[in-house]
Structures are given as C-alpha cells and as structure tokens.
C-alpha atoms as a PDB file:
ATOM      1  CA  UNK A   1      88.235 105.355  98.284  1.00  0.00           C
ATOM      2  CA  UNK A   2      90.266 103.284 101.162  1.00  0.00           C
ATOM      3  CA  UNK A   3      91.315  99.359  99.877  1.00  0.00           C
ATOM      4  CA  UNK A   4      89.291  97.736 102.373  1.00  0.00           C
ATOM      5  CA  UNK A   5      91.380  94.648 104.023  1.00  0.00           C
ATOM      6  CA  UNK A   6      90.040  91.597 105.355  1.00  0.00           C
ATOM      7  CA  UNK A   7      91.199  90.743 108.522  1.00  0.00           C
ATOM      8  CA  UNK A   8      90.027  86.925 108.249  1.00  0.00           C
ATOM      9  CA  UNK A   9      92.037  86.355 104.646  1.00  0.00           C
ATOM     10  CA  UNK A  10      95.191  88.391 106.216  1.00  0.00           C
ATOM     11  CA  UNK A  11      95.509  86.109 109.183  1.00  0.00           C
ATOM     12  CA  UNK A  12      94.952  82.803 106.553  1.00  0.00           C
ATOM     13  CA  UNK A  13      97.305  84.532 104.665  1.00  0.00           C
ATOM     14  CA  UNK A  14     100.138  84.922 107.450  1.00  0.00           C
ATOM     15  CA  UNK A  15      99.456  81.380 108.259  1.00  0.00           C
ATOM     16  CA  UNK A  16     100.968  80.763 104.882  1.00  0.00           C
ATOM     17  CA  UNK A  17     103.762  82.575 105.747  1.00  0.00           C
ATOM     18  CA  UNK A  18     104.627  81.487 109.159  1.00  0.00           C
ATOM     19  CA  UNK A  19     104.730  78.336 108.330  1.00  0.00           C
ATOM     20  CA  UNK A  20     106.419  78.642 105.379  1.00  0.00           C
ATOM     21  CA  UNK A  21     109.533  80.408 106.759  1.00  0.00           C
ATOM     22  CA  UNK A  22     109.236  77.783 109.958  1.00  0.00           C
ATOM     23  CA  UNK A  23     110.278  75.318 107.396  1.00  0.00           C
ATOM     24  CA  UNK A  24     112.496  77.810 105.327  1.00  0.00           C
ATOM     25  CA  UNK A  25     110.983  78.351 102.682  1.00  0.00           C
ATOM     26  CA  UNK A  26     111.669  81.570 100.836  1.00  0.00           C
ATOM     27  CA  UNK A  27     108.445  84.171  99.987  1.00  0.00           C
ATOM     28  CA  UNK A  28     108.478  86.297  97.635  1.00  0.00           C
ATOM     29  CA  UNK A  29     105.187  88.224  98.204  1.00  0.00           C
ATOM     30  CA  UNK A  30     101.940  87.695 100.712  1.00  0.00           C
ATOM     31  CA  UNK A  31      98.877  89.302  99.054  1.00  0.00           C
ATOM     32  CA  UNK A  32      95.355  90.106 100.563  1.00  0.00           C
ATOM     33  CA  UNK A  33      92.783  90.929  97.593  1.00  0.00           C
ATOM     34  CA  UNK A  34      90.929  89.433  95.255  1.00  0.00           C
ATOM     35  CA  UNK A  35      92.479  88.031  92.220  1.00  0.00           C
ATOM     36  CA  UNK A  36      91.280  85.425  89.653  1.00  0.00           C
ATOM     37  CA  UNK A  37      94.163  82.907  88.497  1.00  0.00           C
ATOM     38  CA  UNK A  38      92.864  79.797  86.110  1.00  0.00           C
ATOM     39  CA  UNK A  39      89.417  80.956  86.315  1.00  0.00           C
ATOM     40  CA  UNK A  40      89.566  80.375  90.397  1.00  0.00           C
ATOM     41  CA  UNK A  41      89.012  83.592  92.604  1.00  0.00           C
ATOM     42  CA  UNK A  42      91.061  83.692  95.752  1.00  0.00           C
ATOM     43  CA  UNK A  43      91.113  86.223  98.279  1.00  0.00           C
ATOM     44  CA  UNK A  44      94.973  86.395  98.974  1.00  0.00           C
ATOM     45  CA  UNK A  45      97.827  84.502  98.538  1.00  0.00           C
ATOM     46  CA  UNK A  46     101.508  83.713  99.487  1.00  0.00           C
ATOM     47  CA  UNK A  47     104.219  83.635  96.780  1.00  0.00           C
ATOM     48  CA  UNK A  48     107.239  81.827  96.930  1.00  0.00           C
ATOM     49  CA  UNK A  49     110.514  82.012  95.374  1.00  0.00           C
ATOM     50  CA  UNK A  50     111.619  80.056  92.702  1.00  0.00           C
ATOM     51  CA  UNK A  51     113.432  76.885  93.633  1.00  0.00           C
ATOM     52  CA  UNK A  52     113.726  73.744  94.901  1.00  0.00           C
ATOM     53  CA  UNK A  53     111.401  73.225  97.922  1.00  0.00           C
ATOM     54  CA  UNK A  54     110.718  69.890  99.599  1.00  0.00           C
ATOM     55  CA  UNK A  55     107.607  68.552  99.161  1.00  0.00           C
ATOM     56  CA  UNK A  56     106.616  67.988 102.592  1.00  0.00           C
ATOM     57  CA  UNK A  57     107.684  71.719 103.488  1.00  0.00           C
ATOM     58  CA  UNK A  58     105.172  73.071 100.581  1.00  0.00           C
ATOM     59  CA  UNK A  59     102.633  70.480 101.561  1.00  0.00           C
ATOM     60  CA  UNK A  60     102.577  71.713 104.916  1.00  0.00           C
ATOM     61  CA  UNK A  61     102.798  75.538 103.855  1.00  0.00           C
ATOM     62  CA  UNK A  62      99.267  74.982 102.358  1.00  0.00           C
ATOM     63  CA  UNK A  63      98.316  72.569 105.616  1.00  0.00           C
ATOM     64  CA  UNK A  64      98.375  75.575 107.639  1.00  0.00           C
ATOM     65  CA  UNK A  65      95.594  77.228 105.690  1.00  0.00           C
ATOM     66  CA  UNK A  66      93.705  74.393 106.742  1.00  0.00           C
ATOM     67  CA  UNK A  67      94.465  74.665 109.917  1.00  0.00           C
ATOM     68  CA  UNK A  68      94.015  77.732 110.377  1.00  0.00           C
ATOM     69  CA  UNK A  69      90.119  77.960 109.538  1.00  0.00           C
ATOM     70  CA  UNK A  70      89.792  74.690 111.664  1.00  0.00           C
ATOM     71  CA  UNK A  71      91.002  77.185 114.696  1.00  0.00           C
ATOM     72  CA  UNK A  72      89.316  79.751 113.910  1.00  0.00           C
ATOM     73  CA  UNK A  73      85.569  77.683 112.945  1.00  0.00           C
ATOM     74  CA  UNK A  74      86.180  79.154 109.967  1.00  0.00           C
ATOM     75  CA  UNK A  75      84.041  78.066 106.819  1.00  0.00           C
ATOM     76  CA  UNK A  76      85.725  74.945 104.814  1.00  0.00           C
ATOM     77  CA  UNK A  77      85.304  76.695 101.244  1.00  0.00           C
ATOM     78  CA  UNK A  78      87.901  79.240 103.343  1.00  0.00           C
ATOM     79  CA  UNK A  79      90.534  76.454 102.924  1.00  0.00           C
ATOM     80  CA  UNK A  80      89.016  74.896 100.114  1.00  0.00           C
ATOM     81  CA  UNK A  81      92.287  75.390  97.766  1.00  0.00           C
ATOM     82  CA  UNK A  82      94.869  74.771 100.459  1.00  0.00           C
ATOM     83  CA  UNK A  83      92.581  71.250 101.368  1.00  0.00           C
ATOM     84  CA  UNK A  84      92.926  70.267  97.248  1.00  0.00           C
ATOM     85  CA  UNK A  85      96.618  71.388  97.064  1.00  0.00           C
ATOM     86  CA  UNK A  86      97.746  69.580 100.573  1.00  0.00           C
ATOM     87  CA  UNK A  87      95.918  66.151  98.791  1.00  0.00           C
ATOM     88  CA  UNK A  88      98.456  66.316  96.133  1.00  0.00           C
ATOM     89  CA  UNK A  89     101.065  65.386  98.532  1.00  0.00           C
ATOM     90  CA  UNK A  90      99.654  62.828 100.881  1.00  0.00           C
ATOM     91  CA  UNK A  91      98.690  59.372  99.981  1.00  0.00           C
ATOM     92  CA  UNK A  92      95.418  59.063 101.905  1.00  0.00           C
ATOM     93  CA  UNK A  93      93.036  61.346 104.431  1.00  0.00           C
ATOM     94  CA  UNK A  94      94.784  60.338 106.919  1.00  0.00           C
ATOM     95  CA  UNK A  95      98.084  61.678 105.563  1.00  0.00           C
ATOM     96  CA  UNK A  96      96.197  65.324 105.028  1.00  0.00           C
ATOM     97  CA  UNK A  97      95.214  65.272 108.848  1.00  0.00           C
ATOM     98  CA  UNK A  98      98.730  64.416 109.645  1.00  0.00           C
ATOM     99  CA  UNK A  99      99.829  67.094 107.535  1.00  0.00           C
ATOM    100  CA  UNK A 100      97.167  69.492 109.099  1.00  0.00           C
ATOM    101  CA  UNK A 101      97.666  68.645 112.630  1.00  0.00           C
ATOM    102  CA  UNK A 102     101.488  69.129 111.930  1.00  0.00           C
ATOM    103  CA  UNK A 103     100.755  72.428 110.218  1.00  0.00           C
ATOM    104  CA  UNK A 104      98.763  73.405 113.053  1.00  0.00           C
ATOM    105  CA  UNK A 105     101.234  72.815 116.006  1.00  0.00           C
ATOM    106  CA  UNK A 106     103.932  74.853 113.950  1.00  0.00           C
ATOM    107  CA  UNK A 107     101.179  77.611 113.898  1.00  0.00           C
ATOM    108  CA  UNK A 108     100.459  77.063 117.717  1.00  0.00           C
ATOM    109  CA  UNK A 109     104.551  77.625 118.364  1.00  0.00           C
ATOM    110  CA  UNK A 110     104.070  80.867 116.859  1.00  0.00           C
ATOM    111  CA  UNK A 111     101.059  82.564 117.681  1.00  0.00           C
ATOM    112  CA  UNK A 112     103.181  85.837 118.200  1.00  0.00           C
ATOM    113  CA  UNK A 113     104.624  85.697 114.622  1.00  0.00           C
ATOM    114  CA  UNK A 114     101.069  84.981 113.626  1.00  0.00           C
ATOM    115  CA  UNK A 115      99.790  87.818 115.346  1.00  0.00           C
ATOM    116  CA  UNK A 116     102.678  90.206 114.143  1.00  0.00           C
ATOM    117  CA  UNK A 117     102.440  89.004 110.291  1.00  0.00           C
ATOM    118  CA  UNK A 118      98.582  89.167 110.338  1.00  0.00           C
ATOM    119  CA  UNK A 119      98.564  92.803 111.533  1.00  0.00           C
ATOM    120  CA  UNK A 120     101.438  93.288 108.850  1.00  0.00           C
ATOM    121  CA  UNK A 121      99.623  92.212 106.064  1.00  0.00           C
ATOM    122  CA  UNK A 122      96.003  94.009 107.158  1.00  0.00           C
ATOM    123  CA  UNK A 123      98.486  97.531 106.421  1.00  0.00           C
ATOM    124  CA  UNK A 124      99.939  96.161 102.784  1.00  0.00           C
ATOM    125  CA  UNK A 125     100.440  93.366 100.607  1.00  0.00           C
ATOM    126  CA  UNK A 126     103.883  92.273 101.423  1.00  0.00           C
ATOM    127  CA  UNK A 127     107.039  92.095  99.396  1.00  0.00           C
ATOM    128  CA  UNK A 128     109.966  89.512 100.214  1.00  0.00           C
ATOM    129  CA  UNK A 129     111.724  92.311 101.641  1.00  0.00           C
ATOM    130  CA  UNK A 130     108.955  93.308 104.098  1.00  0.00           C
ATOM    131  CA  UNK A 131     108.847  89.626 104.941  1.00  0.00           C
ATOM    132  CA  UNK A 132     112.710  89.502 105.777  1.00  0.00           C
ATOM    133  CA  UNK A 133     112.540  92.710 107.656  1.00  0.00           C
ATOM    134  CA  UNK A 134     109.398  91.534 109.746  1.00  0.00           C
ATOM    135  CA  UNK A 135     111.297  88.167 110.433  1.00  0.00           C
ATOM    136  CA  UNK A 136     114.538  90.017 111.000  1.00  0.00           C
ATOM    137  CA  UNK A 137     112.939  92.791 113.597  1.00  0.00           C
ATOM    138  CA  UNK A 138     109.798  90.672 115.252  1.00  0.00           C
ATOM    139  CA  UNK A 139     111.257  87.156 114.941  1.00  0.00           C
ATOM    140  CA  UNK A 140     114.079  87.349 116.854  1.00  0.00           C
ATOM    141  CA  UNK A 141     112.459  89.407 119.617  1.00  0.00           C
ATOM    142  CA  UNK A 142     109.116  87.149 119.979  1.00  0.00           C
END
C-alpha cells in the first residue's frame, strides 16, 4: 500500500524549513508522518543540526508553525507544540505575537520557497542533502 502524505502537515512542515534556512539555520531532516517522541504524537517534523543556534532564530523557526495555521485558518492544536516551544523564548504574549508576526512576514517573502519545499516534502521525507539541493536549484532561481 501507497504512504499516504498529508498535504496540510507538509506545508507546516516546510514552514519550518523556510524559515529556518531564512535565518541560517542548518536542517538535517524534514519529516511528514506520524511519530510519537516523549509520549507526544506529531505529524511531522524538522530536524536540525547539531550546534549552536541563536535563540531568537530557533524561536522563530517554531513561530512559523504558528503562523502558518493562522494563514491558513488552520486548527490551533495544528500549532499547538510550536505555540508551547515559541513561549520558551519570549517573556510575555506579546513577545510570542511578535515572534509570530515576524515568523510570518519571513514566510510571506517566500511564498515560492514555500510552495517549492511543500510540494518537496508531499514526494519524501527530506534529508539535509535534499534540503541543500532544493535551496541550491529553487532558491536561487525563485
């Protein structure tokens, strides 16, 4: 039987990722299917690198899965996770909408990338490599 791939998680997903490589951070693998990690069940997630990341860049990385289900009128449990994880970094509600209404203008820069990663990711979970090739080949000529 065919993996069936959900288009709504793959385009949260590439959210993830376009914002993430926006603000440079490095991805090691984008995933669309369920998995259970901690006893939580997600539908996909984005992988990053080991490292030293900035704060603010990871806190907006999970903004724009926020973000992205505000654009869409997606469901709030959607970006439920991403919602807890961005209110580690701020200080207040009012620092998460900042942080979402930043994530979201990166997102709105890059609707093409979006597009391209989403459609990317509804074919295969993606490795850093296909990540770097995508950026490398679409990127440059959006």
């Amino acid at each position: 039987m065919a993996e069936i791939r959900d288009a709504d998680t793959a385009a949260h997903e590439a959210a993830h990722v376009v914002v993430g490589l926006a603000l440079g951070l490095r991805l090691r693998r984008a995933v669309v299917r369920r998995h259970t990690l901690a006893g939580v069940t997600y539908d996909g997630y984005a992988l990053f690198t080991g490292g030293r990341h900035s704060a603010e860049a990871l806190a907006l990385m999970h903004a724009a899965g926020v973000a992205h289900e505000r654009a869409v009128g997606g469901l709030a449990v959607h970006a439920a996770a991403d919602f807890r994880a961005v209110r580690e970094y701020a200080s207040s509600r009012r620092g998460v909408e900042a942080l979402v209404v930043a994530a979201a203008a990166i997102l709105a820069g890059r609707q093409r990338e979006h597009a391209r990663m989403t459609r990317a990711l509804l074919a295969h979970d993606l490795s850093g490599a296909d990540i770097r090739a995508i950026c490398h080949s679409n990127f440059d000529a959006a």
